[in-house]
C-alpha atoms as a PDB file:
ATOM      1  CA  UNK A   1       0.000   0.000   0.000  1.00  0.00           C
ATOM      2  CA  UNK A   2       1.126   3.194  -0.649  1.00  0.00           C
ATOM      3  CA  UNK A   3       1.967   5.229   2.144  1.00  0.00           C
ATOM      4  CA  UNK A   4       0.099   8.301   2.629  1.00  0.00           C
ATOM      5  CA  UNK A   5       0.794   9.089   5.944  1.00  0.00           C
ATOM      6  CA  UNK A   6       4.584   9.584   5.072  1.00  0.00           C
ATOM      7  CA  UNK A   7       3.477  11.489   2.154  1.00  0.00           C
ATOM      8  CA  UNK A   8       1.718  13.451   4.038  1.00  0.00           C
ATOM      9  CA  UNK A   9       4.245  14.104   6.688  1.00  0.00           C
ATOM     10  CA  UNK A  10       7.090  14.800   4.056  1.00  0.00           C
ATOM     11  CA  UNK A  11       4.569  17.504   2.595  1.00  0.00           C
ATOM     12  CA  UNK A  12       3.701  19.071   5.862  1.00  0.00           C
ATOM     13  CA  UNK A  13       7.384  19.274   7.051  1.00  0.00           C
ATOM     14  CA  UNK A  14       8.489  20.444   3.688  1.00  0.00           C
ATOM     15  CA  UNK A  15       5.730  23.220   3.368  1.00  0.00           C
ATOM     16  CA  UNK A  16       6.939  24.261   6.792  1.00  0.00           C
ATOM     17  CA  UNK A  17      10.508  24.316   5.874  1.00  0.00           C
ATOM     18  CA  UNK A  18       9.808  26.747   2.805  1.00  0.00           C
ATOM     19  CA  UNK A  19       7.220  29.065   4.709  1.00  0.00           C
ATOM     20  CA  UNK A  20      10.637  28.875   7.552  1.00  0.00           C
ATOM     21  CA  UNK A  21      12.692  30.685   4.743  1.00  0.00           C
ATOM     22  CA  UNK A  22      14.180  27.230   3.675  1.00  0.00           C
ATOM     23  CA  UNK A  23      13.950  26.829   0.439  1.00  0.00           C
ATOM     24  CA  UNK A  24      16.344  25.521  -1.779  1.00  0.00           C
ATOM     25  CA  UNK A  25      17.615  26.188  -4.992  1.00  0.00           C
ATOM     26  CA  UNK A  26      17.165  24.300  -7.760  1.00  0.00           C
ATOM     27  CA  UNK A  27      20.990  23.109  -7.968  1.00  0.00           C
ATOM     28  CA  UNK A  28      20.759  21.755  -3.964  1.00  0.00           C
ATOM     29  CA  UNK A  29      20.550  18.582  -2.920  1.00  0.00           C
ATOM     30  CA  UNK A  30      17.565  17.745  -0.787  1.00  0.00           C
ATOM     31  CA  UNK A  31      18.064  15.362   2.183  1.00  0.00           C
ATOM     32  CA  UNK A  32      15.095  13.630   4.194  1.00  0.00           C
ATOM     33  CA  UNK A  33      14.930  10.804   6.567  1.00  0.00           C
ATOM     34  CA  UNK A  34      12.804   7.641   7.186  1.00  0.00           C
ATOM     35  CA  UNK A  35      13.372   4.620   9.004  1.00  0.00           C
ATOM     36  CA  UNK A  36      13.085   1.070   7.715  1.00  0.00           C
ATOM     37  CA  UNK A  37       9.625  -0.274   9.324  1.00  0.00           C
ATOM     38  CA  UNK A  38       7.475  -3.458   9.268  1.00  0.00           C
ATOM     39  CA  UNK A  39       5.490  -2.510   5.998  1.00  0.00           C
ATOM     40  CA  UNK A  40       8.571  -1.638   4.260  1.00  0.00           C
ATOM     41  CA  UNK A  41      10.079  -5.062   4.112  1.00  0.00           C
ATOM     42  CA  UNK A  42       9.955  -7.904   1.934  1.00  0.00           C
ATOM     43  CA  UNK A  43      10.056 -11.578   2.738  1.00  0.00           C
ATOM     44  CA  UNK A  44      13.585 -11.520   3.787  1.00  0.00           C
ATOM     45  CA  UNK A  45      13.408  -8.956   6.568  1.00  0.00           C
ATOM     46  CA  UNK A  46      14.730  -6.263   4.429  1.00  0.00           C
ATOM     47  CA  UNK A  47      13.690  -2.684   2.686  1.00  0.00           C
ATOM     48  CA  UNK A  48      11.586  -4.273  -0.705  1.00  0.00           C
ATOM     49  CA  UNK A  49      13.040  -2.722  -3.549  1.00  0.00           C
ATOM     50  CA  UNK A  50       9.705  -1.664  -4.814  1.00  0.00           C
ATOM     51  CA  UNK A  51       9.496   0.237  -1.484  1.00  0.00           C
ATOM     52  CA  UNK A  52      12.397   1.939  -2.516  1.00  0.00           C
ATOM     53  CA  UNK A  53      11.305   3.740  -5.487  1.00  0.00           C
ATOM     54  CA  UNK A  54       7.944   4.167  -3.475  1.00  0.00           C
ATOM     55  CA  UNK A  55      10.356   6.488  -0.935  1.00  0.00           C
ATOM     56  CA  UNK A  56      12.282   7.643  -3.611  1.00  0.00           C
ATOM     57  CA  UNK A  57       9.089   9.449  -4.756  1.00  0.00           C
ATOM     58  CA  UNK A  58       8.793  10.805  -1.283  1.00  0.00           C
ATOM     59  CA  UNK A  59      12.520  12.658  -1.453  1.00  0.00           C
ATOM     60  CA  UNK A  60      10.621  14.230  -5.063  1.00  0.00           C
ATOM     61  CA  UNK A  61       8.263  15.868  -3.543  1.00  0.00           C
ATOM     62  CA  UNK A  62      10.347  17.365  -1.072  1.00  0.00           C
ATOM     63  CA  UNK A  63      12.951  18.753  -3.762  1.00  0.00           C
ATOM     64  CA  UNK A  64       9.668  20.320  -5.820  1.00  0.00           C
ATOM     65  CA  UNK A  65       8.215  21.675  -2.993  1.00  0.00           C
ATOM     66  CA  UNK A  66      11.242  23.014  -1.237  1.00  0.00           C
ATOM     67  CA  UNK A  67      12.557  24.606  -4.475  1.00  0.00           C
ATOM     68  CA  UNK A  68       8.838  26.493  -5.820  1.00  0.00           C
ATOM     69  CA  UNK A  69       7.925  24.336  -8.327  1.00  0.00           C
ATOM     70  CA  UNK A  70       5.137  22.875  -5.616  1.00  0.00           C
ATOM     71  CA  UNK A  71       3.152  25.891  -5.381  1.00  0.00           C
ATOM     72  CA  UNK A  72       3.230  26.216  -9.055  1.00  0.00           C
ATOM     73  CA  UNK A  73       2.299  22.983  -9.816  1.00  0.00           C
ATOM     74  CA  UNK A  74      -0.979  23.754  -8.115  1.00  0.00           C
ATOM     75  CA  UNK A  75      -0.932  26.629  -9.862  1.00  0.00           C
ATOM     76  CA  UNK A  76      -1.046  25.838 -13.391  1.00  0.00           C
ATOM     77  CA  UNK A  77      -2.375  22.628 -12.322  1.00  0.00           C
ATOM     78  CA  UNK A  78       0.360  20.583 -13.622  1.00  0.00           C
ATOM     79  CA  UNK A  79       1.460  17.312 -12.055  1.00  0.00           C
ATOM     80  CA  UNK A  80       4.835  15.072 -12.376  1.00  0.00           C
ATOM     81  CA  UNK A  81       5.564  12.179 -14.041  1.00  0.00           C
ATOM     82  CA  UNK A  82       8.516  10.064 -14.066  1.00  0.00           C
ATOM     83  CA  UNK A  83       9.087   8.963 -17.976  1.00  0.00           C
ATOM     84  CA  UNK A  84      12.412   6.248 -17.684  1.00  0.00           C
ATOM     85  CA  UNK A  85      14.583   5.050 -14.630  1.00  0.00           C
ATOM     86  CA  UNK A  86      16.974   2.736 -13.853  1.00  0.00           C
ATOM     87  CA  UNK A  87      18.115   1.967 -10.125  1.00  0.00           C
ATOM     88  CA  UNK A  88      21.209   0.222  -8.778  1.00  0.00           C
ATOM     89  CA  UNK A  89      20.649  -1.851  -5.482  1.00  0.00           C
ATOM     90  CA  UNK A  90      23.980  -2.139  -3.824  1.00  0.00           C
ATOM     91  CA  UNK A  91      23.579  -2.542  -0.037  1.00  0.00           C
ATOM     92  CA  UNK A  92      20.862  -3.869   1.777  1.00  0.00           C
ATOM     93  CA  UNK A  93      18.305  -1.788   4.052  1.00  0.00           C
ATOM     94  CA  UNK A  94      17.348  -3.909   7.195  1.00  0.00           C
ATOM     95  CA  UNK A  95      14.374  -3.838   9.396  1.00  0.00           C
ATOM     96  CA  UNK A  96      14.306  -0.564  11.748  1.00  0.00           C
ATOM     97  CA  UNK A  97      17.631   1.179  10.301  1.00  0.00           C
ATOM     98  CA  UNK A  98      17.662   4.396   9.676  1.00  0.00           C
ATOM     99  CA  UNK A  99      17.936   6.054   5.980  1.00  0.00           C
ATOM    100  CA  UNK A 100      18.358   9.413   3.806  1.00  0.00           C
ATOM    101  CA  UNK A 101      17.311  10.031   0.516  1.00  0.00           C
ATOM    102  CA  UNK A 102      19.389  12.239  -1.477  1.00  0.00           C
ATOM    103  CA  UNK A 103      17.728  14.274  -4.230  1.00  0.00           C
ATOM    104  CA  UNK A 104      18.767  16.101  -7.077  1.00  0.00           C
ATOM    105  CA  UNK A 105      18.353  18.012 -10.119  1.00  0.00           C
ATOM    106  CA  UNK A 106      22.099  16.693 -12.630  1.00  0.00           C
ATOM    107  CA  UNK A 107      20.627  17.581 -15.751  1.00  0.00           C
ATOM    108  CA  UNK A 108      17.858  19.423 -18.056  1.00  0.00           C
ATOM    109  CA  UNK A 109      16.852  19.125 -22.033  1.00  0.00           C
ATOM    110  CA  UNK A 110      14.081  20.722 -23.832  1.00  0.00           C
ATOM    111  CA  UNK A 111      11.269  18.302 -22.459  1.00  0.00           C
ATOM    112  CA  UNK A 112      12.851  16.494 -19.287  1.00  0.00           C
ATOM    113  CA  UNK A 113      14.471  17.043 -16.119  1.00  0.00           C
ATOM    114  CA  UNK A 114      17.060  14.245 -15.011  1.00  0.00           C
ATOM    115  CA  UNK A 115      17.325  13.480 -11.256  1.00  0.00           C
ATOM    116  CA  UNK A 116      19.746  11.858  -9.455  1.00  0.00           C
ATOM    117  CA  UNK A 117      18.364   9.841  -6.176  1.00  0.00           C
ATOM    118  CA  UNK A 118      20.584   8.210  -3.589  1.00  0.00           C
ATOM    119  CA  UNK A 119      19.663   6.400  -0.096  1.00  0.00           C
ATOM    120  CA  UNK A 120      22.034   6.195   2.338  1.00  0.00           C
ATOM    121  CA  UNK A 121      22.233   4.238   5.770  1.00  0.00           C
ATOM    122  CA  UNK A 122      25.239   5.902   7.865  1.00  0.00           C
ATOM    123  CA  UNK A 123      26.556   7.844   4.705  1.00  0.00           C
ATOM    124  CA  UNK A 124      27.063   4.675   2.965  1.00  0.00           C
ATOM    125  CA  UNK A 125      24.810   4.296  -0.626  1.00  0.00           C
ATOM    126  CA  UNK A 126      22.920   1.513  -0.108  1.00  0.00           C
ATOM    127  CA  UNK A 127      20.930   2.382  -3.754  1.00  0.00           C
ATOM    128  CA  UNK A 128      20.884   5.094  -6.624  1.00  0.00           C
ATOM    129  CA  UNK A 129      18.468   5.977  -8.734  1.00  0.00           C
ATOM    130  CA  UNK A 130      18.278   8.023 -12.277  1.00  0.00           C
ATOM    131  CA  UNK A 131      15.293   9.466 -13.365  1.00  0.00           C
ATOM    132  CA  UNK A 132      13.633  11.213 -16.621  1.00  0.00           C
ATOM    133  CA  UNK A 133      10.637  13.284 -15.132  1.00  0.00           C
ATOM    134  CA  UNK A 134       8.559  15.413 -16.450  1.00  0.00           C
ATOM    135  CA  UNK A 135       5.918  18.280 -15.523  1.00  0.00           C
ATOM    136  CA  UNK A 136       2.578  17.750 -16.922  1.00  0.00           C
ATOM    137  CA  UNK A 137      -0.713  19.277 -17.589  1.00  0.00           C
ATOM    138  CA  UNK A 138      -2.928  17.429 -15.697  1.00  0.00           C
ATOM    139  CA  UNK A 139      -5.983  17.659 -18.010  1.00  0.00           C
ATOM    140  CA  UNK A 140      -4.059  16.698 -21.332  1.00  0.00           C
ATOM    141  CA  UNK A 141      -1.383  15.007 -20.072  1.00  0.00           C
ATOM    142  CA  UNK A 142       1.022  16.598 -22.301  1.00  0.00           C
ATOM    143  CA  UNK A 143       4.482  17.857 -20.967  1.00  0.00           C
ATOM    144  CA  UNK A 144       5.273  21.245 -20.559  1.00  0.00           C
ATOM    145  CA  UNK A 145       8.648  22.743 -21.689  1.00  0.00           C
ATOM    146  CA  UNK A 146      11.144  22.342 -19.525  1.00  0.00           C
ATOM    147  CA  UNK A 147      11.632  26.678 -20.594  1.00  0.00           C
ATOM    148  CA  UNK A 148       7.878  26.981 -19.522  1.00  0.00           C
ATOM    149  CA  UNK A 149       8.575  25.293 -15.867  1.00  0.00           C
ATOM    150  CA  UNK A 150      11.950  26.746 -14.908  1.00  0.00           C
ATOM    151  CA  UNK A 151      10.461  30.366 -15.907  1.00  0.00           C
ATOM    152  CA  UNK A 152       7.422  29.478 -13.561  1.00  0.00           C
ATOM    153  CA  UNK A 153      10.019  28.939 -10.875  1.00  0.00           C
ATOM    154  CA  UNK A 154      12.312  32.040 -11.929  1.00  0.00           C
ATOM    155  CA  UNK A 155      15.157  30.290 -13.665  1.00  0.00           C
ATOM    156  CA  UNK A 156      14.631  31.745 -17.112  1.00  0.00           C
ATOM    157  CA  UNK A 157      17.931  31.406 -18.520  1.00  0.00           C
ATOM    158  CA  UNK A 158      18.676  28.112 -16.024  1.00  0.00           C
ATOM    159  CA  UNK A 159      20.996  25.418 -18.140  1.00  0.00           C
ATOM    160  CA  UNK A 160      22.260  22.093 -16.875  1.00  0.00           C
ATOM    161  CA  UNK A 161      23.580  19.690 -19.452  1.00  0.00           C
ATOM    162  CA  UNK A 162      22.931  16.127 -18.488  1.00  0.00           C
ATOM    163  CA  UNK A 163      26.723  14.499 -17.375  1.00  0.00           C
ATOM    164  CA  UNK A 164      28.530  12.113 -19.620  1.00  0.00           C
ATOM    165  CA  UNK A 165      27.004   8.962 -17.733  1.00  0.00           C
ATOM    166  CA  UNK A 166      23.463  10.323 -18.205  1.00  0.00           C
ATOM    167  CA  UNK A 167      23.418  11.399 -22.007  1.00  0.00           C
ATOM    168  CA  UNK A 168      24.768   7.600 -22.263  1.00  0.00           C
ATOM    169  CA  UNK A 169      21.069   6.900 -20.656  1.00  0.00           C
ATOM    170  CA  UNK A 170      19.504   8.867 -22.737  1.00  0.00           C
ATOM    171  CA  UNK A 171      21.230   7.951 -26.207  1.00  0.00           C
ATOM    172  CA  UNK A 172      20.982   3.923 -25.075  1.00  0.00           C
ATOM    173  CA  UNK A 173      17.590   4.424 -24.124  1.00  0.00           C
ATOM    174  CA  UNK A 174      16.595   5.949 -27.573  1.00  0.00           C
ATOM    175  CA  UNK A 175      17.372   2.247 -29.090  1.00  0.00           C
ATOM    176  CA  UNK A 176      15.983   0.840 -26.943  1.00  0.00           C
ATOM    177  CA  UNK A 177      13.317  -1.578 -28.369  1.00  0.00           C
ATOM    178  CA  UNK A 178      10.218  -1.362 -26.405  1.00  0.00           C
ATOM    179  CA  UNK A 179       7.259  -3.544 -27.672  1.00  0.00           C
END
């Protein structure tokens, strides 16, 4: 089940943070916490790794809201959508440890935004995450510009080529077959 609650939570806390004077800018990283409970594990006592793209979600909507593009997003009534992502498992999250979720904005085009999402346990990455996202109009569905969204948030003239390892993504991903 999806967990509202912590959605929730991360909302309130990050809606507090900004209203604080916290916000971030769009090149931060932004850091939250959970710990590892009982509905978060799979069969062998550990964090499921659908769970962790379920949190990584979580550590999105912190980044939006804490940078402005939350409040917009209500305004123009767009939503987010993640369009492509491939995850690396590398250490294993037990039962009642305690995580972070590292979030990040590595790299923009004309239509997506490319985010970079690690989780940690004791500053050690136990997973990462690379993500093609989008913003959308919720009643078409179409995307918006990525322009159109970083004006919105007052980057007008905001640039960020994706790295070498992620235009690899992108340019393996465009031959990719998919049926």
């Amino acid at each position: 089940m999806y967990p509202f609650i912590r959605l929730g939570v991360s909302i309130t806390k990050s809606t507090l943070s900004t209203l604080r004077g916290e916000r971030l800018p769009i090149t931060a990283t932004s850091t939250i916490h959970y710990t590892c409970h009982i509905n978060d594990i799979d069969n062998f006592l550990e964090l499921n790794n659908g769970r962790v793209l379920t949190l990584f979600d979580l550590g999105r909507t912190d980044f939006a809201i804490r940078t402005g593009l939350g409040k917009q997003l209500i305004y123009h009534k767009w939503g987010l959508v993640v369009a492509g992502s491939s995850i690396q498992y590398r250490k294993r999250v037990r039962l009642f440890q305690k995580t972070s979720i590292h979030t990040r904005l590595i790299g923009v085009d004309e239509r997506w935004f490319y985010i970079e999402q690690v989780m940690t346990v004791n500053a050690k990455a136990t997973s990462q995450a690379l993500l093609r996202t989008a913003v959308t109009n919720i009643k078409t569905g179409k995307t918006i510009p990525t322009k159109q969204v970083l004006d919105a948030i007052g980057h007008a003239d905001f640039q960020l080529p994706p790295p070498k390892w992620v235009q690899a993504w992108i340019d393996a991903d465009k031959i990719r077959n998919f049926p």
